[in-house]
PDB file of N, CA and C in Angstrom:
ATOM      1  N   UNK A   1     105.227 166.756  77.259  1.00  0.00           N
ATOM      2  CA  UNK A   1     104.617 165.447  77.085  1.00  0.00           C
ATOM      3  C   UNK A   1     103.255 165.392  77.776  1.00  0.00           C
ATOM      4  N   UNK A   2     103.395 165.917  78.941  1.00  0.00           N
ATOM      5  CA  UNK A   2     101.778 165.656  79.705  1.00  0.00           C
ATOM      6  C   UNK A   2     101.058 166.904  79.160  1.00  0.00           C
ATOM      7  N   UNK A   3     100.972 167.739  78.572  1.00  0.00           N
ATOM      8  CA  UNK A   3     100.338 168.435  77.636  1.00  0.00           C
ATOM      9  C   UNK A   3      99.894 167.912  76.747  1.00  0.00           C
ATOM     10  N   UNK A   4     100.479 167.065  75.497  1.00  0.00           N
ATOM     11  CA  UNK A   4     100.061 166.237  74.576  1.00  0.00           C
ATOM     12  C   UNK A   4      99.669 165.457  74.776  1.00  0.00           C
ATOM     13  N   UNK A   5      99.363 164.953  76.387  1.00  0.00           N
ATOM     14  CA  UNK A   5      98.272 163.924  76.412  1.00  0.00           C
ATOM     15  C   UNK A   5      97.412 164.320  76.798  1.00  0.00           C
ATOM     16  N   UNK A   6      96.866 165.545  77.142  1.00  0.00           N
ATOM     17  CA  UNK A   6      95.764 166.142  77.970  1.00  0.00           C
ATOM     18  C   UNK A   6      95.316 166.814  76.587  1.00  0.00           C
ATOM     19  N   UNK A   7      95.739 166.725  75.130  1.00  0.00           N
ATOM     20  CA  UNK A   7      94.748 167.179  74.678  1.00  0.00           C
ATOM     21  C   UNK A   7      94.841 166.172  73.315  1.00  0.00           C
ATOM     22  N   UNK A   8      95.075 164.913  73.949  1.00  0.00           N
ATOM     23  CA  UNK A   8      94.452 163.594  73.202  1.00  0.00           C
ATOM     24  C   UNK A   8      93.597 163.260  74.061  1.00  0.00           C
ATOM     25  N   UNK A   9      93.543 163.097  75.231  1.00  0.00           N
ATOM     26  CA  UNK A   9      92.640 162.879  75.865  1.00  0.00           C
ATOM     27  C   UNK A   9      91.665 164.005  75.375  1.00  0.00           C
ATOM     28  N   UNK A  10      91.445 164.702  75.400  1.00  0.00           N
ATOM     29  CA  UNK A  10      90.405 166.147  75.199  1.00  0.00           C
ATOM     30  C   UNK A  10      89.840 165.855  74.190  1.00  0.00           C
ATOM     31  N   UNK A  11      91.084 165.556  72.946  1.00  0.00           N
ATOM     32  CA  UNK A  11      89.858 165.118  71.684  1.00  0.00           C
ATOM     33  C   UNK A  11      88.904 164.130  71.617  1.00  0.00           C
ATOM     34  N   UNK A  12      89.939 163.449  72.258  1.00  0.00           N
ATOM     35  CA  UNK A  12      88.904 161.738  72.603  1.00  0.00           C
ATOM     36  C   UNK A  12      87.250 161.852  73.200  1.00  0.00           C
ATOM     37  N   UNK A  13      87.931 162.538  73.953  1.00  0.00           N
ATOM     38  CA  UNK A  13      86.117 163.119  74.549  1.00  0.00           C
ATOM     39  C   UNK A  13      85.355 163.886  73.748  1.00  0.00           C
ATOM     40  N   UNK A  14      85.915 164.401  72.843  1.00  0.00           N
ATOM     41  CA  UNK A  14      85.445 165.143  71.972  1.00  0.00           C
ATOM     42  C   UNK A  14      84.704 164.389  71.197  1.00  0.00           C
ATOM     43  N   UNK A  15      85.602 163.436  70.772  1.00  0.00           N
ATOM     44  CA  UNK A  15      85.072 162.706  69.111  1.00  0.00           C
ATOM     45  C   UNK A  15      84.160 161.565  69.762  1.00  0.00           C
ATOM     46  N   UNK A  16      84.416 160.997  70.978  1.00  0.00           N
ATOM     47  CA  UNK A  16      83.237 160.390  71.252  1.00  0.00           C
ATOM     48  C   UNK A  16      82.275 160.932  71.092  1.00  0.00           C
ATOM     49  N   UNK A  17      81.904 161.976  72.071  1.00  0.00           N
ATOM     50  CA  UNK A  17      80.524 162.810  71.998  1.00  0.00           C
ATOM     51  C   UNK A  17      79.955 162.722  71.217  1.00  0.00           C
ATOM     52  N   UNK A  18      80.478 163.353  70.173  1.00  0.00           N
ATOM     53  CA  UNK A  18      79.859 163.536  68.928  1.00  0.00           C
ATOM     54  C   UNK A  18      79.208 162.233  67.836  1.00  0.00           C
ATOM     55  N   UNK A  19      80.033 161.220  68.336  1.00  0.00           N
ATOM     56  CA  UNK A  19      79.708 159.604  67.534  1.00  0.00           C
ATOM     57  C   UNK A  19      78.732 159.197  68.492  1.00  0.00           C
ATOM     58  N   UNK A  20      78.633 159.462  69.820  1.00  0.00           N
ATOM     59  CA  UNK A  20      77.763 159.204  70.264  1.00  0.00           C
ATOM     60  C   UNK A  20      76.361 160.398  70.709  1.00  0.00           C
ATOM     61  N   UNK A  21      75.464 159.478  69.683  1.00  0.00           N
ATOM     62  CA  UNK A  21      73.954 159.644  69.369  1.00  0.00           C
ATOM     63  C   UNK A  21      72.940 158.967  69.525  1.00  0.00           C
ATOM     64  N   UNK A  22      71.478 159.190  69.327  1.00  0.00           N
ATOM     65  CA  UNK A  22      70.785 158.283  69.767  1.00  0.00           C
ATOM     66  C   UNK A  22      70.585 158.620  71.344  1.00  0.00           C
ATOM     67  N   UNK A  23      70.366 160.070  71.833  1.00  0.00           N
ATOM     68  CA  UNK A  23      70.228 159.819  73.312  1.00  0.00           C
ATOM     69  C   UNK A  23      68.930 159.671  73.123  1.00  0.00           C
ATOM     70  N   UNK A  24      68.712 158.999  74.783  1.00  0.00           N
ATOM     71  CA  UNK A  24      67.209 158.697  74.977  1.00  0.00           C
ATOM     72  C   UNK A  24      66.440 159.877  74.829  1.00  0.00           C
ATOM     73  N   UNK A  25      64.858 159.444  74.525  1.00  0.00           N
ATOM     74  CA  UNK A  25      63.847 160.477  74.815  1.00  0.00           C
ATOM     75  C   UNK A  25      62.867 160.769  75.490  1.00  0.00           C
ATOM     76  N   UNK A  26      63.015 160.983  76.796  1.00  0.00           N
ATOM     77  CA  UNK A  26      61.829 161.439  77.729  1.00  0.00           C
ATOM     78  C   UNK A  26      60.559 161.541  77.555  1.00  0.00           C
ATOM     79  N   UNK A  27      60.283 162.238  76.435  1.00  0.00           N
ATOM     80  CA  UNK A  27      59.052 162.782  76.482  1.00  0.00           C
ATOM     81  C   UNK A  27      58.999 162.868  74.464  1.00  0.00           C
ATOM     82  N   UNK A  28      57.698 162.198  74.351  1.00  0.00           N
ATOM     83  CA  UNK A  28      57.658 161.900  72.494  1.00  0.00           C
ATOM     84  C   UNK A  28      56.366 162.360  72.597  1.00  0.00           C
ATOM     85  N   UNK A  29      55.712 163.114  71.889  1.00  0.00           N
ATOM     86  CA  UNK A  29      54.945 163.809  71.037  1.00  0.00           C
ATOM     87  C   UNK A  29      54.490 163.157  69.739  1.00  0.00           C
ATOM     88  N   UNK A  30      53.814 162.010  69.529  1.00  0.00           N
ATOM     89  CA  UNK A  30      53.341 161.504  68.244  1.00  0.00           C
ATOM     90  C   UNK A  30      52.663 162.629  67.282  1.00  0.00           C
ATOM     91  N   UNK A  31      52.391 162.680  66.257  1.00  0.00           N
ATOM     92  CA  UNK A  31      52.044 163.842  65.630  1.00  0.00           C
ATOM     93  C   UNK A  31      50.589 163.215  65.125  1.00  0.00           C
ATOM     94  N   UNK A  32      49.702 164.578  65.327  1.00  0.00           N
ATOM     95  CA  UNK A  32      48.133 164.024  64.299  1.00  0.00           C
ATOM     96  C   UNK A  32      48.842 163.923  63.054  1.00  0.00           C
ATOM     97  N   UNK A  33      47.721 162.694  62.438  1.00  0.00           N
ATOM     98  CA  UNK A  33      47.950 162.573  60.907  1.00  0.00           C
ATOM     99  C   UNK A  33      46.829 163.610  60.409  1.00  0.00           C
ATOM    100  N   UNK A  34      47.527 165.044  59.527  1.00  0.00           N
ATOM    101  CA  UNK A  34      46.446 165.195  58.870  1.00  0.00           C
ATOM    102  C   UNK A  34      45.204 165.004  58.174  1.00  0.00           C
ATOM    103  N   UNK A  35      44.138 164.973  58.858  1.00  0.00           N
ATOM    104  CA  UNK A  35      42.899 164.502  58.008  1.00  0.00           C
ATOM    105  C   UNK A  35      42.922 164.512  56.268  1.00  0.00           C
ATOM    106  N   UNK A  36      42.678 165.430  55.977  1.00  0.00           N
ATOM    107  CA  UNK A  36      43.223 165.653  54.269  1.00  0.00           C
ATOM    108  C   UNK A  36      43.963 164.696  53.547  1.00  0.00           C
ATOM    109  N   UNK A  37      44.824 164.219  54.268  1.00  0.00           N
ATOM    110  CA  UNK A  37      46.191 163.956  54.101  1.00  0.00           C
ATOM    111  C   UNK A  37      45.483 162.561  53.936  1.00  0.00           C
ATOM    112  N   UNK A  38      45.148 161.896  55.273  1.00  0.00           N
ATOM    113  CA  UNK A  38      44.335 160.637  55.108  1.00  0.00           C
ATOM    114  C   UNK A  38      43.506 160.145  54.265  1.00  0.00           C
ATOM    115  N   UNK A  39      42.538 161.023  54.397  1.00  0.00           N
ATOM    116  CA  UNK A  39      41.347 161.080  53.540  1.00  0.00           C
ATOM    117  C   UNK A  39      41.845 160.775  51.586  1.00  0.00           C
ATOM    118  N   UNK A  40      43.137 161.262  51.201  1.00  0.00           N
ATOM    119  CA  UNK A  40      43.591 160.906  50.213  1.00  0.00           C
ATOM    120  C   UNK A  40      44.680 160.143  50.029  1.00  0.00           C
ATOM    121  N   UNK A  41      45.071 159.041  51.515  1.00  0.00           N
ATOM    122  CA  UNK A  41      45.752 158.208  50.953  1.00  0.00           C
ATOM    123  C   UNK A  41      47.232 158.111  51.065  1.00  0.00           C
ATOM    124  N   UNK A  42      47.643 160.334  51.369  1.00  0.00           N
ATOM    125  CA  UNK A  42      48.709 160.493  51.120  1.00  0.00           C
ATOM    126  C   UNK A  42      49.638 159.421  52.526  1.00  0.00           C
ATOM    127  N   UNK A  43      50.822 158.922  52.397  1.00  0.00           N
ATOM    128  CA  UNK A  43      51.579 158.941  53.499  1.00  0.00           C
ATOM    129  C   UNK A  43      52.775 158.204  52.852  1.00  0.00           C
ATOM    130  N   UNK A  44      53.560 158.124  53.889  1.00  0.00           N
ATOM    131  CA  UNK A  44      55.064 157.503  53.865  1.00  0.00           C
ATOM    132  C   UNK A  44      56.034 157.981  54.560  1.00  0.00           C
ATOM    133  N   UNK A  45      57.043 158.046  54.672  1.00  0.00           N
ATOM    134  CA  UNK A  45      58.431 157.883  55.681  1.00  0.00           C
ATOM    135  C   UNK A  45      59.196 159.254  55.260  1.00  0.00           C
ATOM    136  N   UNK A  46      59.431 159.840  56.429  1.00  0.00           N
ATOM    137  CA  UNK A  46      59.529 161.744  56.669  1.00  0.00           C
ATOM    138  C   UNK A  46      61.404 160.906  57.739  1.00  0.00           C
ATOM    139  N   UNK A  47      62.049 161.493  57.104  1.00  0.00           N
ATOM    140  CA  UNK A  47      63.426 161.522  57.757  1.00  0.00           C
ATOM    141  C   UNK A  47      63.535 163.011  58.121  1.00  0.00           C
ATOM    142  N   UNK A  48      64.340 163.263  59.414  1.00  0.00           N
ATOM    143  CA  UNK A  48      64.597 164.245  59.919  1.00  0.00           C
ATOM    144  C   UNK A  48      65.619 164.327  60.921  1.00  0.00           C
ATOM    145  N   UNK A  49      66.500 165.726  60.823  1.00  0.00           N
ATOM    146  CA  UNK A  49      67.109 165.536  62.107  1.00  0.00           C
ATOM    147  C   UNK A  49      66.949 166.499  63.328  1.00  0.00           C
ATOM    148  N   UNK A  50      66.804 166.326  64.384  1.00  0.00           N
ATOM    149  CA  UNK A  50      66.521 167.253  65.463  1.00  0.00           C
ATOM    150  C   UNK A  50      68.184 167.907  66.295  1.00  0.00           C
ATOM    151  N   UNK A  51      68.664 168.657  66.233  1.00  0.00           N
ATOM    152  CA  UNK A  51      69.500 169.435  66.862  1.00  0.00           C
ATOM    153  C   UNK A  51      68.933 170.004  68.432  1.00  0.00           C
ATOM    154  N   UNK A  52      69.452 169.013  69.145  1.00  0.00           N
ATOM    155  CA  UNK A  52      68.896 168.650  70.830  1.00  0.00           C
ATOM    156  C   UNK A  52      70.102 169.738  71.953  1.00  0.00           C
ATOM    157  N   UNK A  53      69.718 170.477  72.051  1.00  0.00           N
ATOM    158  CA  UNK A  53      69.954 170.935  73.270  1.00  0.00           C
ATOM    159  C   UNK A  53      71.019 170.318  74.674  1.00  0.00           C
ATOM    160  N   UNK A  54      72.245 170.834  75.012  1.00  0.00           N
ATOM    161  CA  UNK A  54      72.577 170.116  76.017  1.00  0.00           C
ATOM    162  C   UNK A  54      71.719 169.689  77.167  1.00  0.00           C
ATOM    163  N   UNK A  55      70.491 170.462  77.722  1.00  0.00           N
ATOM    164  CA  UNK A  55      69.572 170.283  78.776  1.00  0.00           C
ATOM    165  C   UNK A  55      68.630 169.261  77.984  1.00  0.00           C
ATOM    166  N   UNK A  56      68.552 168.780  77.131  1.00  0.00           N
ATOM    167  CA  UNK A  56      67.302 168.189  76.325  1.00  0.00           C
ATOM    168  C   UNK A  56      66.724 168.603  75.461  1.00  0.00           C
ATOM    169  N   UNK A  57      66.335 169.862  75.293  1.00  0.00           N
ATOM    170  CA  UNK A  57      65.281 170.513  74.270  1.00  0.00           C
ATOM    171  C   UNK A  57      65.891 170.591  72.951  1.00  0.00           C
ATOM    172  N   UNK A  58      64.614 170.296  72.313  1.00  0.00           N
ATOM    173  CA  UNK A  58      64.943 170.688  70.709  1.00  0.00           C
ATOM    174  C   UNK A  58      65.141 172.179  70.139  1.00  0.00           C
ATOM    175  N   UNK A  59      66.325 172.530  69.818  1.00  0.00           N
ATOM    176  CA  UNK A  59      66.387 173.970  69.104  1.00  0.00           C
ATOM    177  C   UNK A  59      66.014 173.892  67.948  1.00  0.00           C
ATOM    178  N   UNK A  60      66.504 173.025  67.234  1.00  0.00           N
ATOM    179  CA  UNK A  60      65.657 172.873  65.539  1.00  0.00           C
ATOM    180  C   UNK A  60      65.667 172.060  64.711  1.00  0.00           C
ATOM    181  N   UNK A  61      64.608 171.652  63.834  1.00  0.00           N
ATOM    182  CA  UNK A  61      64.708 170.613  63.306  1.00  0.00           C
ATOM    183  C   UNK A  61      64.904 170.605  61.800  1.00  0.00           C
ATOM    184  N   UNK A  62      65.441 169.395  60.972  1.00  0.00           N
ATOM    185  CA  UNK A  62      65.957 169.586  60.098  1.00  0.00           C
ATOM    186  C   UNK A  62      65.836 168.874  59.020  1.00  0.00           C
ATOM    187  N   UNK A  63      64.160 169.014  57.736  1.00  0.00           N
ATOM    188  CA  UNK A  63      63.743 167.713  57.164  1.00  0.00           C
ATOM    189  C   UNK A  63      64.817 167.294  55.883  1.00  0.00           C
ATOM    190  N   UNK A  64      65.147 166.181  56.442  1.00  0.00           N
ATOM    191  CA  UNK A  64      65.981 165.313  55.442  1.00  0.00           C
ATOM    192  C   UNK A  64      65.394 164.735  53.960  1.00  0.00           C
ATOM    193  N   UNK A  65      64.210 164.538  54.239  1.00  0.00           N
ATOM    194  CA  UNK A  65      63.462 163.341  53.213  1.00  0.00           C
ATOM    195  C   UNK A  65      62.149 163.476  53.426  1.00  0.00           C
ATOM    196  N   UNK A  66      61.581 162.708  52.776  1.00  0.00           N
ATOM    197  CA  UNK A  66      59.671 162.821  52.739  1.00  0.00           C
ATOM    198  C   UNK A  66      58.885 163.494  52.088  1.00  0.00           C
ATOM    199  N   UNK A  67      57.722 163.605  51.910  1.00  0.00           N
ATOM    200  CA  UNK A  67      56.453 164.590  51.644  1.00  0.00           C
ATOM    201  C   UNK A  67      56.820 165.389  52.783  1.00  0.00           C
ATOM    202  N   UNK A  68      57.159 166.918  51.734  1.00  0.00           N
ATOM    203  CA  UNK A  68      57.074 167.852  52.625  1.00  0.00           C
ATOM    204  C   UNK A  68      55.665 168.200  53.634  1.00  0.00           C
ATOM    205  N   UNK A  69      54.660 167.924  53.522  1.00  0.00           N
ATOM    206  CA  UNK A  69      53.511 168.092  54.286  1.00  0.00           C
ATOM    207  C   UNK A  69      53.464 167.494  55.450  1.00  0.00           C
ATOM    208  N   UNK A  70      53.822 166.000  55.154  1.00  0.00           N
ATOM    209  CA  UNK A  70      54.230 165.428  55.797  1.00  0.00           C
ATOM    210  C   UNK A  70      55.295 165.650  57.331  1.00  0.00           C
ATOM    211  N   UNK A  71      56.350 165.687  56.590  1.00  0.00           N
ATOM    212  CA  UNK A  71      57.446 166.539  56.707  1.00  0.00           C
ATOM    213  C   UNK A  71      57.273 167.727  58.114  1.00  0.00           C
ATOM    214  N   UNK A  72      56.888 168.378  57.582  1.00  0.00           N
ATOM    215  CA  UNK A  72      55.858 169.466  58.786  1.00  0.00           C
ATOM    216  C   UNK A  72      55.141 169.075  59.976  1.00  0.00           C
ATOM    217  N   UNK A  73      54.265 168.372  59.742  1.00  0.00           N
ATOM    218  CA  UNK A  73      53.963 168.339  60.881  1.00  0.00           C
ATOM    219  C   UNK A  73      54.695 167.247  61.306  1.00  0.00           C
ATOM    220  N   UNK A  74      55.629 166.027  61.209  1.00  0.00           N
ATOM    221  CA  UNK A  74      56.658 165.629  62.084  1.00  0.00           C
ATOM    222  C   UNK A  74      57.552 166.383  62.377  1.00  0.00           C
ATOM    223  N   UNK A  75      57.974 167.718  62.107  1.00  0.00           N
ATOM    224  CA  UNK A  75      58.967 168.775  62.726  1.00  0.00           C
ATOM    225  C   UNK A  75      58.163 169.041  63.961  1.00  0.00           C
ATOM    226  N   UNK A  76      57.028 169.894  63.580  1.00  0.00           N
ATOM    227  CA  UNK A  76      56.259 170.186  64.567  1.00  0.00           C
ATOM    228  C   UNK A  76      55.889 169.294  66.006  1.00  0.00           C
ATOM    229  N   UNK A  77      56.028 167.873  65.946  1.00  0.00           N
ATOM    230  CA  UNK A  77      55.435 167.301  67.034  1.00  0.00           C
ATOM    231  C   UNK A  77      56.681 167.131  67.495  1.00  0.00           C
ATOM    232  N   UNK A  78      58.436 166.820  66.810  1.00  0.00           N
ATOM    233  CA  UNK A  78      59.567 166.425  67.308  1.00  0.00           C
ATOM    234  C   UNK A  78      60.268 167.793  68.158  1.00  0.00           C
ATOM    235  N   UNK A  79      59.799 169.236  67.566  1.00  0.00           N
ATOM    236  CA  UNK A  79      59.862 170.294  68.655  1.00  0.00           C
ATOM    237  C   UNK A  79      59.606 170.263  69.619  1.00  0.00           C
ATOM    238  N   UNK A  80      58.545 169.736  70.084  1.00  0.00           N
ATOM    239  CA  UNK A  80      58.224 169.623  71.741  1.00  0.00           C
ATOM    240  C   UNK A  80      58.959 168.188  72.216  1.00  0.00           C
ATOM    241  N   UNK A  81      59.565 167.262  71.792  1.00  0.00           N
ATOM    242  CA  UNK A  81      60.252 166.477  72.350  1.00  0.00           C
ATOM    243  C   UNK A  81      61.172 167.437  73.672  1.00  0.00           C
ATOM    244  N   UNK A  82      61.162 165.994  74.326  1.00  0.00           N
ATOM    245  CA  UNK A  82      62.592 166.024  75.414  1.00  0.00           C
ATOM    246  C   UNK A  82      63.239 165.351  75.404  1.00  0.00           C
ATOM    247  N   UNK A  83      64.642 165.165  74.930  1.00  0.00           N
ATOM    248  CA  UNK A  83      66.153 164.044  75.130  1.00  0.00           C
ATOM    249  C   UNK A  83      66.413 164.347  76.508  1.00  0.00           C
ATOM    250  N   UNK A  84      67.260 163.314  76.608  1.00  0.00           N
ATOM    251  CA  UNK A  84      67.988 163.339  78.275  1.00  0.00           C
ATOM    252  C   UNK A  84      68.986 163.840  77.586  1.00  0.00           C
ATOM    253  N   UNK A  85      69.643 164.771  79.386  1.00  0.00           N
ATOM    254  CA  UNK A  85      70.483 165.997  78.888  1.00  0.00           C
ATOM    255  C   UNK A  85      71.540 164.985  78.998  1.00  0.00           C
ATOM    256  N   UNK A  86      72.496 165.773  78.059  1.00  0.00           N
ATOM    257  CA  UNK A  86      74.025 165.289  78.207  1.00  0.00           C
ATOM    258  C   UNK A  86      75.236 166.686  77.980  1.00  0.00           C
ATOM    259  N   UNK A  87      76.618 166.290  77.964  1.00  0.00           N
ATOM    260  CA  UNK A  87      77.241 167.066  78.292  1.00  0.00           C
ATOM    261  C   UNK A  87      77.094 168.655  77.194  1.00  0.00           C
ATOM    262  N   UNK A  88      76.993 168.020  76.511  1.00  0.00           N
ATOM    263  CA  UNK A  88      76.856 169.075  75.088  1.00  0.00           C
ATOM    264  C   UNK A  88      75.594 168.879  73.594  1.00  0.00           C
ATOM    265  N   UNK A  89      75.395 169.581  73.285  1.00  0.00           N
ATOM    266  CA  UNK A  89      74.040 169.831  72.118  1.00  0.00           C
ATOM    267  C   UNK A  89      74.932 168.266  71.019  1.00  0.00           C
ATOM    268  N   UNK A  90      73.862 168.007  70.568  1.00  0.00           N
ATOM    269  CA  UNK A  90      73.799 166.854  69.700  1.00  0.00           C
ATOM    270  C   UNK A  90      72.251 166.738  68.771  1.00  0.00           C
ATOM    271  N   UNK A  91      73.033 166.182  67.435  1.00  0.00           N
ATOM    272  CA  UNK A  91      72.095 166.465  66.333  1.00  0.00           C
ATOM    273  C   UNK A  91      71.497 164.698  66.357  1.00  0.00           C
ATOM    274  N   UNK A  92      70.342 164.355  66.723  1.00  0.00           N
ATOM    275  CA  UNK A  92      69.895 163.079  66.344  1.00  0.00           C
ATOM    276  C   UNK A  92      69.223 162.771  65.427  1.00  0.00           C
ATOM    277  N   UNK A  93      68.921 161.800  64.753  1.00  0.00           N
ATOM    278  CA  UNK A  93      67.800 161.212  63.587  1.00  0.00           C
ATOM    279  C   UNK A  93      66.746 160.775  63.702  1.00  0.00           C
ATOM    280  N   UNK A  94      65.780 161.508  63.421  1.00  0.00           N
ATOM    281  CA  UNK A  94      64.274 160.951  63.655  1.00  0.00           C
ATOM    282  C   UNK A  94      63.826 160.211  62.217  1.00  0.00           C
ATOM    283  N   UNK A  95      62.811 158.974  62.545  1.00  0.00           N
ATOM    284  CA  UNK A  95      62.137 158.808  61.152  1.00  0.00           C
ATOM    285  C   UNK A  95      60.700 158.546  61.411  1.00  0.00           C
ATOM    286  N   UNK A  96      59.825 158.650  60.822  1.00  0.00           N
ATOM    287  CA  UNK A  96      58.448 158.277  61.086  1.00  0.00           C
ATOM    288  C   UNK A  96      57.766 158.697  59.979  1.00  0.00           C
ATOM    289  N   UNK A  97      57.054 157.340  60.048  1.00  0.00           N
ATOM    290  CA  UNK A  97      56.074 156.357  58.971  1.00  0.00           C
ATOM    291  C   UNK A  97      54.864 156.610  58.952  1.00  0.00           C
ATOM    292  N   UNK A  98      54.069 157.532  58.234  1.00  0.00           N
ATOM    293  CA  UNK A  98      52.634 157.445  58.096  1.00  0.00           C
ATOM    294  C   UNK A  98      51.935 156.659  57.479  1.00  0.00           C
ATOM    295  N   UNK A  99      51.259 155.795  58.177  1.00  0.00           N
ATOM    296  CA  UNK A  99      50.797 154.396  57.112  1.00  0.00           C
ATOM    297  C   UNK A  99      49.239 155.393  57.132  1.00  0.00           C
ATOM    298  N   UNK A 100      48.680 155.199  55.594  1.00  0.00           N
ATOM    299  CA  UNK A 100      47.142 156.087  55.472  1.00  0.00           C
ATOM    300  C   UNK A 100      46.206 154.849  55.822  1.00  0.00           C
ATOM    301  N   UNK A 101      47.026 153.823  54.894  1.00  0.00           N
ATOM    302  CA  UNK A 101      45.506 152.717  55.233  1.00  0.00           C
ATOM    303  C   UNK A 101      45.392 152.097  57.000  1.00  0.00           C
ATOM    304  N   UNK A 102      46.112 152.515  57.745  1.00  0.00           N
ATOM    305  CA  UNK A 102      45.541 152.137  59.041  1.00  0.00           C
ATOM    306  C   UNK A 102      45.934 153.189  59.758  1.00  0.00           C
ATOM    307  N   UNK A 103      46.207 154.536  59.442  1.00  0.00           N
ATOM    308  CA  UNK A 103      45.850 155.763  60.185  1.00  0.00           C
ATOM    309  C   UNK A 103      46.715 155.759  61.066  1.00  0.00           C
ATOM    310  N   UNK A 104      48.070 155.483  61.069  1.00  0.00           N
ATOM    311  CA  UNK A 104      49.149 155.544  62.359  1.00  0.00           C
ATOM    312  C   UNK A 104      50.005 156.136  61.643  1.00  0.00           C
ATOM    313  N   UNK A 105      51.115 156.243  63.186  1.00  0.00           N
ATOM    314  CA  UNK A 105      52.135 156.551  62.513  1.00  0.00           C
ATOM    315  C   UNK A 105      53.334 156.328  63.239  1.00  0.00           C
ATOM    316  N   UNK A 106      54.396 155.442  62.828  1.00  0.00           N
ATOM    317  CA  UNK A 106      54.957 154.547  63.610  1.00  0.00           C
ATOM    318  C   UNK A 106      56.780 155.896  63.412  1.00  0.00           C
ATOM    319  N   UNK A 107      57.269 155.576  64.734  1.00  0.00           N
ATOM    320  CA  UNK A 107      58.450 157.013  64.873  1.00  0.00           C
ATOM    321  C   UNK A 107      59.507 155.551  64.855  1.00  0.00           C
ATOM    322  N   UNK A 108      60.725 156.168  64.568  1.00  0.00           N
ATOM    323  CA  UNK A 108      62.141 154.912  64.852  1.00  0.00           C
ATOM    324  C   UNK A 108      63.182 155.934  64.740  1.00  0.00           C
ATOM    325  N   UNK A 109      64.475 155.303  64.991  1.00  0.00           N
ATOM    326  CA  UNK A 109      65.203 155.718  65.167  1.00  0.00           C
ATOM    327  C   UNK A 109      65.385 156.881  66.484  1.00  0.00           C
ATOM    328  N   UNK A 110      64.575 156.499  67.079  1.00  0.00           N
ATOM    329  CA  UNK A 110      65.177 157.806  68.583  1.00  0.00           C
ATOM    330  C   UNK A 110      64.434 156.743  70.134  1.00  0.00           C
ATOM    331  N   UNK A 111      65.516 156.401  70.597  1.00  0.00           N
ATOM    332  CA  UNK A 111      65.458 155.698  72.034  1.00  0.00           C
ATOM    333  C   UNK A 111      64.336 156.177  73.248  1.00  0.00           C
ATOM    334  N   UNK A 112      64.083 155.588  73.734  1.00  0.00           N
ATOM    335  CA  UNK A 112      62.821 155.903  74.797  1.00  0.00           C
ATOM    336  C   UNK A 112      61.891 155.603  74.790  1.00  0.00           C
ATOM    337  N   UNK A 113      60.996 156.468  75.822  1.00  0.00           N
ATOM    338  CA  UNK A 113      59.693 155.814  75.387  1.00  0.00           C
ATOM    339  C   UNK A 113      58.682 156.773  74.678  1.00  0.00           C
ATOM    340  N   UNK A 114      57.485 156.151  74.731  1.00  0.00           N
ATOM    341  CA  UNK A 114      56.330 157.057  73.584  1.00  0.00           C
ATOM    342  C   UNK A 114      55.385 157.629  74.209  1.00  0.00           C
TER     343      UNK A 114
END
């Protein structure tokens, strides 16, 4: 009996973990908007997911959606991110918005600051 609860308990911790996402982010890296890219207008909303490291770091990222060009260089700037560490590696969701007509580019979905 106290076996079968030591590994309900075990899963429990398990399946939390994993539902729980969205860790904070230390350190955000906004990405240049390609000039080119601007210059014609291109932009819109690049989904991605980052596979975070138990210490924080990003091992790799993973484009969901968007202009692939796009696409790229938000991999590229979400690589150098830092999450706060937690017990075990976790896959989070990045999204970010290249607006062309006012030259930004607005990130959501990932906690912290910028």
């Amino acid at each position: 009996m106290r076996k079968s609860l030591q590994v309900i308990v075990v899963l429990g911790v398990l399946a939390g973990s994993l539902l729980a996402q969205d860790r904070a982010v230390l350190m955000q890296k906004t990405p240049h908007y390609p000039e080119l890219l601007l210059k014609m207008g291109i932009g819109g909303t690049v989904k991605l997911s980052a596979l975070v490291a138990a210490d924080g770091t990003v091992k790799k990222t993973k484009i969901q959606g968007g202009n692939p060009m796009l696409a790229e260089v938000a991999c590229g700037a979400v690589s150098k991110w830092k999450f706060a560490p937690a017990a075990q590696a976790s896959t989070e969701p990045v999204e970010m918005t290249f607006e062309a007509k006012s030259a930004t580019v607005r990130i959501g979905n990932a906690k912290g600051s910028q």
